[in-house]
N, C-alpha and C. Protein backbone atom coordinates (compact mmCIF):
# COMPACT_ATOMS: atom_id res chain seq x y z
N UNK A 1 81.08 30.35 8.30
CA UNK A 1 81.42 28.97 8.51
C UNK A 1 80.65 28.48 9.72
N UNK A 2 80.65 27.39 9.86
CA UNK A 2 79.80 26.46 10.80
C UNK A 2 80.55 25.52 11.28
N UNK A 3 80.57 25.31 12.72
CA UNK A 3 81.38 24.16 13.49
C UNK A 3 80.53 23.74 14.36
N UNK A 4 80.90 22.14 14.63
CA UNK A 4 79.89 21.73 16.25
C UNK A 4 80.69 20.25 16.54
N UNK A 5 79.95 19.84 17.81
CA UNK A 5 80.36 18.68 17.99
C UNK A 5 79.03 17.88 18.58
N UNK A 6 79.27 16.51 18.92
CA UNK A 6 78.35 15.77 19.48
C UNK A 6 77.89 15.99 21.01
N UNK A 7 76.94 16.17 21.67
CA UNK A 7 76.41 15.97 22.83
C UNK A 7 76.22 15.07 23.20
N UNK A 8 75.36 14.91 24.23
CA UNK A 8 74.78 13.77 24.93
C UNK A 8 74.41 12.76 23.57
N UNK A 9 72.89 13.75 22.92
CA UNK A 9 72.06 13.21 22.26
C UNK A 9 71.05 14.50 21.30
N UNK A 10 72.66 15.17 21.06
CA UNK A 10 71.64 15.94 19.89
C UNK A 10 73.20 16.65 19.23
N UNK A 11 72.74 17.08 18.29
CA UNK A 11 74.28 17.92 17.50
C UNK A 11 74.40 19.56 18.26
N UNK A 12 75.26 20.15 18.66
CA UNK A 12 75.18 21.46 19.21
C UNK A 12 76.68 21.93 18.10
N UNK A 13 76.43 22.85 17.75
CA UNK A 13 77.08 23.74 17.26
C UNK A 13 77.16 25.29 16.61
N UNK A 14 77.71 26.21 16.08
CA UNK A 14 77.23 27.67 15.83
C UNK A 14 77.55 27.79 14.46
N UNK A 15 77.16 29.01 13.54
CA UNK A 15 77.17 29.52 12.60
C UNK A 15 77.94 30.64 13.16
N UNK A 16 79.23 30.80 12.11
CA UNK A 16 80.27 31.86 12.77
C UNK A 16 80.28 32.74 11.57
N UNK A 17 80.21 34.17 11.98
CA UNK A 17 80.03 35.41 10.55
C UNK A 17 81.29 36.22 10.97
N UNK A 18 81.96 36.73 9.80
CA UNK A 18 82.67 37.55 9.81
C UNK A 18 82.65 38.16 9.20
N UNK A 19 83.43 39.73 9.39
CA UNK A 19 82.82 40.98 8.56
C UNK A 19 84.23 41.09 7.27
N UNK A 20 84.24 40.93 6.34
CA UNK A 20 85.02 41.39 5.94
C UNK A 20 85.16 42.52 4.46
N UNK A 21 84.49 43.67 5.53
CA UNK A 21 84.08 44.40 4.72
C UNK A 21 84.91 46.09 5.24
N UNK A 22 84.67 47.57 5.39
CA UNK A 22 85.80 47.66 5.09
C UNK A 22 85.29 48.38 6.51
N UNK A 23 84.07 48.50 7.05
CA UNK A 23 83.71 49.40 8.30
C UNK A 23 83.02 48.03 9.22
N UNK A 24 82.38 48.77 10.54
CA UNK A 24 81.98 47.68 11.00
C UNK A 24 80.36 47.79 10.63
N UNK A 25 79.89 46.62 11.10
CA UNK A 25 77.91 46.13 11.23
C UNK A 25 77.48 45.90 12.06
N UNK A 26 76.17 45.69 11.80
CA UNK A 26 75.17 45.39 12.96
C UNK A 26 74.28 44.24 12.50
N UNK A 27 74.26 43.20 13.44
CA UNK A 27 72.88 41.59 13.48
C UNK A 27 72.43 42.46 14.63
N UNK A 28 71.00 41.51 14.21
CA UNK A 28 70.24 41.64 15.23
C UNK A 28 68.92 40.37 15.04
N UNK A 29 68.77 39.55 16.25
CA UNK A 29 67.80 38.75 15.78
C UNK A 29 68.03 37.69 15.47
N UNK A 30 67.53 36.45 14.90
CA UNK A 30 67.61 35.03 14.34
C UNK A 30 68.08 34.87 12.57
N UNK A 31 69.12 34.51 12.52
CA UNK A 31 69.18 34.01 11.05
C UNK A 31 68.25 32.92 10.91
N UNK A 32 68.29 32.35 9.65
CA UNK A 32 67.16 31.31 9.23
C UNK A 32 68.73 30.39 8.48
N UNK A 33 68.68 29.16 9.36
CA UNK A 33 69.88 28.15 8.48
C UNK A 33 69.26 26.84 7.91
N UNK A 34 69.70 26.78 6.59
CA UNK A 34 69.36 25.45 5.93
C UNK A 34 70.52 24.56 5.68
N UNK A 35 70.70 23.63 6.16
CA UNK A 35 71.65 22.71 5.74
C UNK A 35 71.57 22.17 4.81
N UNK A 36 72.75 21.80 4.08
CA UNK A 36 72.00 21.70 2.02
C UNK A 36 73.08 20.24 2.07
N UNK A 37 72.33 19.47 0.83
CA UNK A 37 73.24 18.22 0.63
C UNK A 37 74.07 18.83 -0.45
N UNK A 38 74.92 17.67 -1.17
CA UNK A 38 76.19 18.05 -1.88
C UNK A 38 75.91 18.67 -3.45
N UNK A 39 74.28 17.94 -3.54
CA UNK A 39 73.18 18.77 -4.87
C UNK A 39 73.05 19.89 -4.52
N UNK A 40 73.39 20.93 -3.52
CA UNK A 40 72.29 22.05 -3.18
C UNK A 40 70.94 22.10 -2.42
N UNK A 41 70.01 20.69 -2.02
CA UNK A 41 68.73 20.48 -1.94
C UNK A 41 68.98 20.78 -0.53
N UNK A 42 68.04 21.55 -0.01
CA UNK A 42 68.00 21.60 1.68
C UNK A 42 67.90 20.13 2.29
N UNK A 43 68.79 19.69 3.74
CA UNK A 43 67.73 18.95 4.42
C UNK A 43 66.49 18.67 4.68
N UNK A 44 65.83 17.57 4.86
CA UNK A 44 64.58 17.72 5.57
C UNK A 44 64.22 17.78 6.91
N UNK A 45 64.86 18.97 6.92
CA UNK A 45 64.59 19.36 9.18
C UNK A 45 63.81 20.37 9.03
N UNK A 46 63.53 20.12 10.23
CA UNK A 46 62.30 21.23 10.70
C UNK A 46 63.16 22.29 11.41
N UNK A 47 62.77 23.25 11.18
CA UNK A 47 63.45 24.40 11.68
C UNK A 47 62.78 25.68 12.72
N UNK A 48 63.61 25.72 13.80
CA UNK A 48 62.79 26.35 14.99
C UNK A 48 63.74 27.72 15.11
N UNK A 49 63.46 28.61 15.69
CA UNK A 49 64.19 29.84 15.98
C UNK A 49 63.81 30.06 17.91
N UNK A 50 64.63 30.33 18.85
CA UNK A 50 64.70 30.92 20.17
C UNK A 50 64.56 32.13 19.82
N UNK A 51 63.71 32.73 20.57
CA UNK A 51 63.44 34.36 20.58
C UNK A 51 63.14 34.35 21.57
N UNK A 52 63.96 35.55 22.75
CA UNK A 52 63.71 36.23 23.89
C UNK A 52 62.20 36.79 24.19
N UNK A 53 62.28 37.37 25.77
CA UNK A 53 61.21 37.97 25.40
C UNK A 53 61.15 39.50 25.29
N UNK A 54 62.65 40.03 25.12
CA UNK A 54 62.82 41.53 24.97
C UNK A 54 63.31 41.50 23.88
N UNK A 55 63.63 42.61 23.22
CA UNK A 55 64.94 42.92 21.76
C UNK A 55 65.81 42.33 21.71
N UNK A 56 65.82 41.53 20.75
CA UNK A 56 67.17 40.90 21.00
C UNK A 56 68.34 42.04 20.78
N UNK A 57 69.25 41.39 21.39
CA UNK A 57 70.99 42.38 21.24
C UNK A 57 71.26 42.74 20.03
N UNK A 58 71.71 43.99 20.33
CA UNK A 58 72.84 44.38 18.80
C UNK A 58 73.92 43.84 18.91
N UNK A 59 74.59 43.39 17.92
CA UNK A 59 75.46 42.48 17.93
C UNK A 59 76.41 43.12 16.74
N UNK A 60 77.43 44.25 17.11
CA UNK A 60 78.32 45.04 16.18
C UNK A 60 79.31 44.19 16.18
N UNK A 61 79.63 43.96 14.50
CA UNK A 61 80.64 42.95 13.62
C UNK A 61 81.28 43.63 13.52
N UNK A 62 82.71 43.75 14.26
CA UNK A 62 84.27 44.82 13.46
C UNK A 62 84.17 43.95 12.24
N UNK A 63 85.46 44.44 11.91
CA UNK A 63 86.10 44.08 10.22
C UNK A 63 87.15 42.89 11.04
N UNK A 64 86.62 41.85 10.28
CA UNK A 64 87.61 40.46 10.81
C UNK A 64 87.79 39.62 10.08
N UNK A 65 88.37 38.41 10.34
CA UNK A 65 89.23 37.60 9.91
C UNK A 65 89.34 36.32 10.05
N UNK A 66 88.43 35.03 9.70
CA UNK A 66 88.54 34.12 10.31
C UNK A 66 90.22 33.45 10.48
N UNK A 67 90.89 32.57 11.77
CA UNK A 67 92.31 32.26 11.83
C UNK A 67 92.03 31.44 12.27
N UNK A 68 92.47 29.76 11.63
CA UNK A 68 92.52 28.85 12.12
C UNK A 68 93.48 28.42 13.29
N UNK A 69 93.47 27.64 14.48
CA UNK A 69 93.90 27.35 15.60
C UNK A 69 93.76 26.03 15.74
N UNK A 70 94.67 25.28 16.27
CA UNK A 70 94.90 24.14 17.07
C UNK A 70 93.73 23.84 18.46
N UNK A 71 94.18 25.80 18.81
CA UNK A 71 93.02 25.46 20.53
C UNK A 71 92.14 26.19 20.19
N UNK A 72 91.70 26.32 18.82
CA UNK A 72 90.19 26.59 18.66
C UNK A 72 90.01 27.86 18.08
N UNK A 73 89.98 28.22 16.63
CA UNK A 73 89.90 29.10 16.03
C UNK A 73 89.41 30.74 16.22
N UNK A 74 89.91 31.83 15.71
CA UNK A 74 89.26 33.43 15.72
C UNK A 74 88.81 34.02 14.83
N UNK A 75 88.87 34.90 15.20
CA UNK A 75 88.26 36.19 14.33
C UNK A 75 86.71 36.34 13.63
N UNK A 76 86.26 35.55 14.57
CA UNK A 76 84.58 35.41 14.09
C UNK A 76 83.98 36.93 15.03
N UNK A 77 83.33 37.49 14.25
CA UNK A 77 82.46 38.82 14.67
C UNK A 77 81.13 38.65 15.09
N UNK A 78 80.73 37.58 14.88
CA UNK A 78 79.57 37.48 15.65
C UNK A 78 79.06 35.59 15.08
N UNK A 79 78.50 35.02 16.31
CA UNK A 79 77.56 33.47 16.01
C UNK A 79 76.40 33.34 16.59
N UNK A 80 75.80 32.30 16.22
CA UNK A 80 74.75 32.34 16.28
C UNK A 80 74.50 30.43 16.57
N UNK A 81 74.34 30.43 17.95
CA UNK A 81 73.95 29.17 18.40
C UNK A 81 73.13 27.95 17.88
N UNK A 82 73.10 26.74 17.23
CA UNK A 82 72.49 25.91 16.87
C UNK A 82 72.31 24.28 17.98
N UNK A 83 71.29 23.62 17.67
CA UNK A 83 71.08 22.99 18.60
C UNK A 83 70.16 21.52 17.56
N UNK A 84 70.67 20.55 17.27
CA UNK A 84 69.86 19.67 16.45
C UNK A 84 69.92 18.16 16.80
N UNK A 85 68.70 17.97 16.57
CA UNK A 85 68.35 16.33 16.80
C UNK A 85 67.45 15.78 15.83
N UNK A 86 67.72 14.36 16.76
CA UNK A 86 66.91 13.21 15.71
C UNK A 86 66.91 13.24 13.90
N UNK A 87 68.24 12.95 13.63
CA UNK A 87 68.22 12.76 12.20
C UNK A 87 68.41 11.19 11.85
N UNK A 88 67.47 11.11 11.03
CA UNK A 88 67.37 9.73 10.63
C UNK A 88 67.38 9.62 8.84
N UNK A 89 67.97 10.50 8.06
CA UNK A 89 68.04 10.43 7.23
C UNK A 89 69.85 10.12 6.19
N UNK A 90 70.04 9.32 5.22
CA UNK A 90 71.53 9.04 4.88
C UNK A 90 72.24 10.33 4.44
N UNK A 91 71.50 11.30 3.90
CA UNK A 91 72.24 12.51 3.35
C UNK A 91 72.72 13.05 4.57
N UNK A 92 74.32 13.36 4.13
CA UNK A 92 74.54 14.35 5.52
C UNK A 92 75.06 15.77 4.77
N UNK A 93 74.51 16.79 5.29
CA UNK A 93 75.43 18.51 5.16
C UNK A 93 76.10 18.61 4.46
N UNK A 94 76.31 19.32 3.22
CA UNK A 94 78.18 19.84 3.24
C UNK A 94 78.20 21.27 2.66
N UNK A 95 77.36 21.72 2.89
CA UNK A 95 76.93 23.46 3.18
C UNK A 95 75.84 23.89 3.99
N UNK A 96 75.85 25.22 4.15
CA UNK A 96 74.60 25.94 4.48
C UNK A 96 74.42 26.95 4.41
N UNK A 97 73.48 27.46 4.30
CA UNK A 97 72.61 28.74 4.01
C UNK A 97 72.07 29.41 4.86
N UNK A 98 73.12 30.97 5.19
CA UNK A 98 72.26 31.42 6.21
C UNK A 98 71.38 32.97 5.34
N UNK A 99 70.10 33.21 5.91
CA UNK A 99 69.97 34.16 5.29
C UNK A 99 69.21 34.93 6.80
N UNK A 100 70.39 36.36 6.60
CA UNK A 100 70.20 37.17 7.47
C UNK A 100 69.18 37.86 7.95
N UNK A 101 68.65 38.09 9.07
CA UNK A 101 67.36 39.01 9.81
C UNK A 101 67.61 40.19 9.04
N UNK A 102 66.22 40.86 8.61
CA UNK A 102 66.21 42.41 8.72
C UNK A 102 66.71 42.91 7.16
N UNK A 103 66.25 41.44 6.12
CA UNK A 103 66.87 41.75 4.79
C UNK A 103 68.11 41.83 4.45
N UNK A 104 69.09 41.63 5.27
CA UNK A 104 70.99 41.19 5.42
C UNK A 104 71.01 41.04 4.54
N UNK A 105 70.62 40.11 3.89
CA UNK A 105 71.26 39.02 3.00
C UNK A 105 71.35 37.74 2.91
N UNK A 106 72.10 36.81 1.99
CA UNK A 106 72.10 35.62 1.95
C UNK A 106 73.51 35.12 2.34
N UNK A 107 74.21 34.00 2.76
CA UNK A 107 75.91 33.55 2.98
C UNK A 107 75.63 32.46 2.76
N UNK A 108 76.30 31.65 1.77
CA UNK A 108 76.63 30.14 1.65
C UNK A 108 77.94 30.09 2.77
N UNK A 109 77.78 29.04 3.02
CA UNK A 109 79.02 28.45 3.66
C UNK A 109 79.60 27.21 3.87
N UNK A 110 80.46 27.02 4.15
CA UNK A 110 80.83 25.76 4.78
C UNK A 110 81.29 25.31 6.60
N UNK A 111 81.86 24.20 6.24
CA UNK A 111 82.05 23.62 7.55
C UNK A 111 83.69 23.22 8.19
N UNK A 112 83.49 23.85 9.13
CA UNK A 112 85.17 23.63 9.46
C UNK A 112 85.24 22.61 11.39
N UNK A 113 86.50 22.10 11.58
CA UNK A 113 86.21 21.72 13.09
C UNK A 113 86.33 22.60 13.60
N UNK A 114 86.36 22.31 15.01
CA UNK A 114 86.55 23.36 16.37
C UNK A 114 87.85 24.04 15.91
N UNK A 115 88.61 23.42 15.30
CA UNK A 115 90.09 24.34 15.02
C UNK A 115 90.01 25.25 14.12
N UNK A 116 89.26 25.24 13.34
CA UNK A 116 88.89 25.76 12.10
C UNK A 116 89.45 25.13 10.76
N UNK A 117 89.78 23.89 10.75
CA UNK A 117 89.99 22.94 9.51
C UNK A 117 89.03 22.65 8.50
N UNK A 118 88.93 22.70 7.31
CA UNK A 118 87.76 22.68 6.40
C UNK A 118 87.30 20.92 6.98
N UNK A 119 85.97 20.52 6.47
CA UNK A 119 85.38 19.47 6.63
C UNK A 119 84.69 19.29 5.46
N UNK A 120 84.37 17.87 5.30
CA UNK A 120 83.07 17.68 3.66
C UNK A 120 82.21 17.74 3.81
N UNK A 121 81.67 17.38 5.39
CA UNK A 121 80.70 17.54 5.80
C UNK A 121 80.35 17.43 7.20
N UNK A 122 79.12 18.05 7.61
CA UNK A 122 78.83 18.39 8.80
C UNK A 122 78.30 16.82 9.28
N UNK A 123 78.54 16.49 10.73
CA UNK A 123 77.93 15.87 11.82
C UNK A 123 76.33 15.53 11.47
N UNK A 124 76.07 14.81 12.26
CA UNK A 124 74.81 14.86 12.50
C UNK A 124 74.23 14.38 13.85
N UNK A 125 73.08 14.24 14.35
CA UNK A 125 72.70 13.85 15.50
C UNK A 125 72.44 12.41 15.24
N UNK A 126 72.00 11.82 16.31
CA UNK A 126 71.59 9.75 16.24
C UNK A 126 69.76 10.18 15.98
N UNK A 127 69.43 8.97 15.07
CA UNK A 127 68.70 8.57 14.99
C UNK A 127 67.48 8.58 16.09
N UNK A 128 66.78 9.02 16.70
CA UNK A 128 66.13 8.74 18.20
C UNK A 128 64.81 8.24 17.90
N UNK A 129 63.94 8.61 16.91
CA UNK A 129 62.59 8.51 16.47
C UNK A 129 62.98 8.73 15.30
N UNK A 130 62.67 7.15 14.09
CA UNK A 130 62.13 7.39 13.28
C UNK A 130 61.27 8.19 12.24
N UNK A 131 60.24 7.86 13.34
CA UNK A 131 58.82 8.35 12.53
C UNK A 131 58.82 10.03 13.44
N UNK A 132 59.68 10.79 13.88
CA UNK A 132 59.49 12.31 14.12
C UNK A 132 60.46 12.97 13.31
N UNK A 133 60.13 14.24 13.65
CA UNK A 133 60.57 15.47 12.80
C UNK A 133 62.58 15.22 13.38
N UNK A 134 62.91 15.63 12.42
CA UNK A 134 64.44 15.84 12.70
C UNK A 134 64.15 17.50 12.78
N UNK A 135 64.77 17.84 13.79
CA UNK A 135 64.78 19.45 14.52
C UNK A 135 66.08 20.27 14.43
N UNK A 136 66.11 22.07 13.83
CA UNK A 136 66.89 22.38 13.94
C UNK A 136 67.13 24.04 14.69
N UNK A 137 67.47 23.67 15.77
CA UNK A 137 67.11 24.94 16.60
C UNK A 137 67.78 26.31 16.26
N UNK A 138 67.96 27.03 16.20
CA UNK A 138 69.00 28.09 16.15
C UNK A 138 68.20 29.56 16.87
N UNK A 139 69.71 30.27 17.77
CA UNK A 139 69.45 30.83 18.05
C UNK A 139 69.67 32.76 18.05
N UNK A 140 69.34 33.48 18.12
CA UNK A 140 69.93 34.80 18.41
C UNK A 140 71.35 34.69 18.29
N UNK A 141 71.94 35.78 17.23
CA UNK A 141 73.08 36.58 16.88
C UNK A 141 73.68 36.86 18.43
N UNK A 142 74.86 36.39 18.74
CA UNK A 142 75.47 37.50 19.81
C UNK A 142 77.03 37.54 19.43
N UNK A 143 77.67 38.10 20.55
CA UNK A 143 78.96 38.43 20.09
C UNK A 143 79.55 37.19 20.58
N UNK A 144 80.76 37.13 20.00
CA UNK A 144 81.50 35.73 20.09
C UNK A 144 82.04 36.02 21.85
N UNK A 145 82.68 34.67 22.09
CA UNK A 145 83.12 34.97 23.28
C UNK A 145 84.40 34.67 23.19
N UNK A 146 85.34 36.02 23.96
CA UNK A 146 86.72 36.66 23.44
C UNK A 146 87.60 35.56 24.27
């Protein structure tokens, strides 16, 4: 699942993974996220990845549980930071696609708030430039913060 909120002047929010499988795992590295309209069709953002300049972290997923909250939902095993601007287009989100570093795999998902409440669709950033790229940053797998 995926949550964020508004900034100043760009969308910030994370891609939250949970293991629910029957041992624990290992990320490591940048997922690749596409935000898809309500057809399936990706956005048209440009998509950037942050990479350190050492290894990125291992990032071991126990066996968990997403639990929705009032003061802000758990049981996410590991996220992965996003950072987006300048969208100037009418389609907005209402899935996404992460497909994991290192041959993982693929996860559809959806979108929930900070509490963890389902949503139809994701946020977006303001308009800033027209005529530029709408940008979608994402960063390195780490462990959630407890």
């Amino acid at each position: 699942m995926a949550a964020g909120t508004m900034a100043t002047d760009f969308y910030v929010g994370a891609v939250f993974i949970a293991n629910r499988g029957t041992a624990p795992c290992t990320l490591r590295g940048n997922p690749e996220v596409l935000l898809l309209a309500s057809d399936g069709s990706p956005l048209d953002v440009m998509r950037a990845s942050v990479r350190g300049t050492g290894t990125p972290a291992l990032v071991v997923v126990l066996v968990s549980q997403f639990v929705p909250d009032p003061a802000g939902f758990t049981g996410a095993g590991a996220t992965s930071p996003l950072q987006w601007s300048n969208y100037c287009a009418d389609v907005l989100a209402t899935s996404f696609r992460v497909t994991l570093p290192d041959a993982g795999g693929v996860i559809d998902g959806t979108f929930v708030d900070l509490g963890g409440k389902p949503l139809a669709r994701f946020g977006a950033p303001p308009c800033d430039d027209a005529s530029g790229p709408s940008t979608l940053v994402v960063y390195p797998f780490q462990e959630p913060v407890r």
